[in-house]
Protein backbone atom coordinates (compact mmCIF):
# COMPACT_ATOMS: atom_id res chain seq x y z
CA UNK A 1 101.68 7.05 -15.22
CA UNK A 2 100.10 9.45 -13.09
CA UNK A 3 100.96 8.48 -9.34
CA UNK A 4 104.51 7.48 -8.49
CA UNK A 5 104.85 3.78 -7.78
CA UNK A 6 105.38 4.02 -4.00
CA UNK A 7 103.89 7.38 -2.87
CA UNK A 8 100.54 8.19 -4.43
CA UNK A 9 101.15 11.32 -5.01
CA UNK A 10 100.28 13.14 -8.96
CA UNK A 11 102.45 13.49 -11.18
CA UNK A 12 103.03 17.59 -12.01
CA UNK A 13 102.95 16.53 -15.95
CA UNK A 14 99.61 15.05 -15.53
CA UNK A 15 98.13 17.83 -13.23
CA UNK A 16 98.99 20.47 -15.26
CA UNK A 17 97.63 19.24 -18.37
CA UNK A 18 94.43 17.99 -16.70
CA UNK A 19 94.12 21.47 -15.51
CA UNK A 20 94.99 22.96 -19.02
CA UNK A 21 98.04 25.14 -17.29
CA UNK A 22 101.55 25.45 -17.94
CA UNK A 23 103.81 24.73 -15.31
CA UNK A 24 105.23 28.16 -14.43
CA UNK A 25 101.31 29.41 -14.13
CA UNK A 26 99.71 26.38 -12.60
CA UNK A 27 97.79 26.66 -9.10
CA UNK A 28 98.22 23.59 -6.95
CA UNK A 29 97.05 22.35 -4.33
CA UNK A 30 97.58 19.00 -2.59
CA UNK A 31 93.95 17.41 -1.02
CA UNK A 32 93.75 14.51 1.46
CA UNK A 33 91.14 11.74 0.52
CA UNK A 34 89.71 8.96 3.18
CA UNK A 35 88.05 6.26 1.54
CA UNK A 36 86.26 3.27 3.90
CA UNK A 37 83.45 1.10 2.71
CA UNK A 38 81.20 -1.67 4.88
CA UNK A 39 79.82 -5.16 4.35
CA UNK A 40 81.39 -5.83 1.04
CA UNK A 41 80.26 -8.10 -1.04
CA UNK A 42 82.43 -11.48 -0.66
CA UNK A 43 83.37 -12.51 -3.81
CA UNK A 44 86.35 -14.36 -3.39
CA UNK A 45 86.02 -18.23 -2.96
CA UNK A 46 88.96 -19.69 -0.80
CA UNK A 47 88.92 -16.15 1.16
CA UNK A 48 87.83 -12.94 2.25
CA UNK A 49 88.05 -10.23 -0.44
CA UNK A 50 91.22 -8.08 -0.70
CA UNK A 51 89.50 -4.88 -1.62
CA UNK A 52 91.45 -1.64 -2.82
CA UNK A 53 89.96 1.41 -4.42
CA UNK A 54 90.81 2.89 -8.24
CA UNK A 55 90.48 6.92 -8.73
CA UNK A 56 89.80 8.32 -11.93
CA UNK A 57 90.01 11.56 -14.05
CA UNK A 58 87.00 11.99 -16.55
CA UNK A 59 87.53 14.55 -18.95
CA UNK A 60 85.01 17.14 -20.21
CA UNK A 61 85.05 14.78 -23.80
CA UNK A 62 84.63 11.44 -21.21
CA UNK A 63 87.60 9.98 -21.68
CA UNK A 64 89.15 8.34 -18.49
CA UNK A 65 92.39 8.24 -17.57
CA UNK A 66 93.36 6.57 -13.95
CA UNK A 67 94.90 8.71 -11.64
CA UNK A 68 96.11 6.16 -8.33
CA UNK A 69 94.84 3.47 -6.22
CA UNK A 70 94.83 2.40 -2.61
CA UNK A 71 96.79 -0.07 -1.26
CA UNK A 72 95.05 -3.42 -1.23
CA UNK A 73 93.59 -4.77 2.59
CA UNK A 74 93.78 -8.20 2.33
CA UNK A 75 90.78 -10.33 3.38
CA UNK A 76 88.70 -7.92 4.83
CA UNK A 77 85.04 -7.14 4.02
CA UNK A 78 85.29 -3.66 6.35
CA UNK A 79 87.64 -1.71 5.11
């Protein structure tokens, strides 16, 4: 797997061979991402949504591999 169970952060493996490097000549470089969203849809039925969001690496031959998700906000439709 790609991110670490409790930190989010990439795995070196996966970032060097997404970047086609080896790992003494790889450039890396670590990027902050804020994700928030408004007026989801609600499409749970005894409660509000529990929304969380899924990044993902699509290679140049379109094949998809998932790199990390958020944590999941539970019942709330303004995350």
């Amino acid at each position: 797997m790609a991110v670490s169970a409790n930190s989010n952060e990439l795995n070196d493996e996966y970032l060097n061979a997404s970047l086609g490097m080896n790992t003494l000549a790889s450039l890396k470089q670590k990027v902050g991402i804020t994700i928030s969203c408004k007026s989801l849809p609600n499409i749970d039925r005894r409660s509000k949504t529990d929304p969380f969001c899924v990044l993902w690496d699509i290679s140049q031959s379109g094949k998809r591999t998932r790199v990390g998700q958020t944590e999941m906000i539970a019942d709330n439709l303004n995350p």
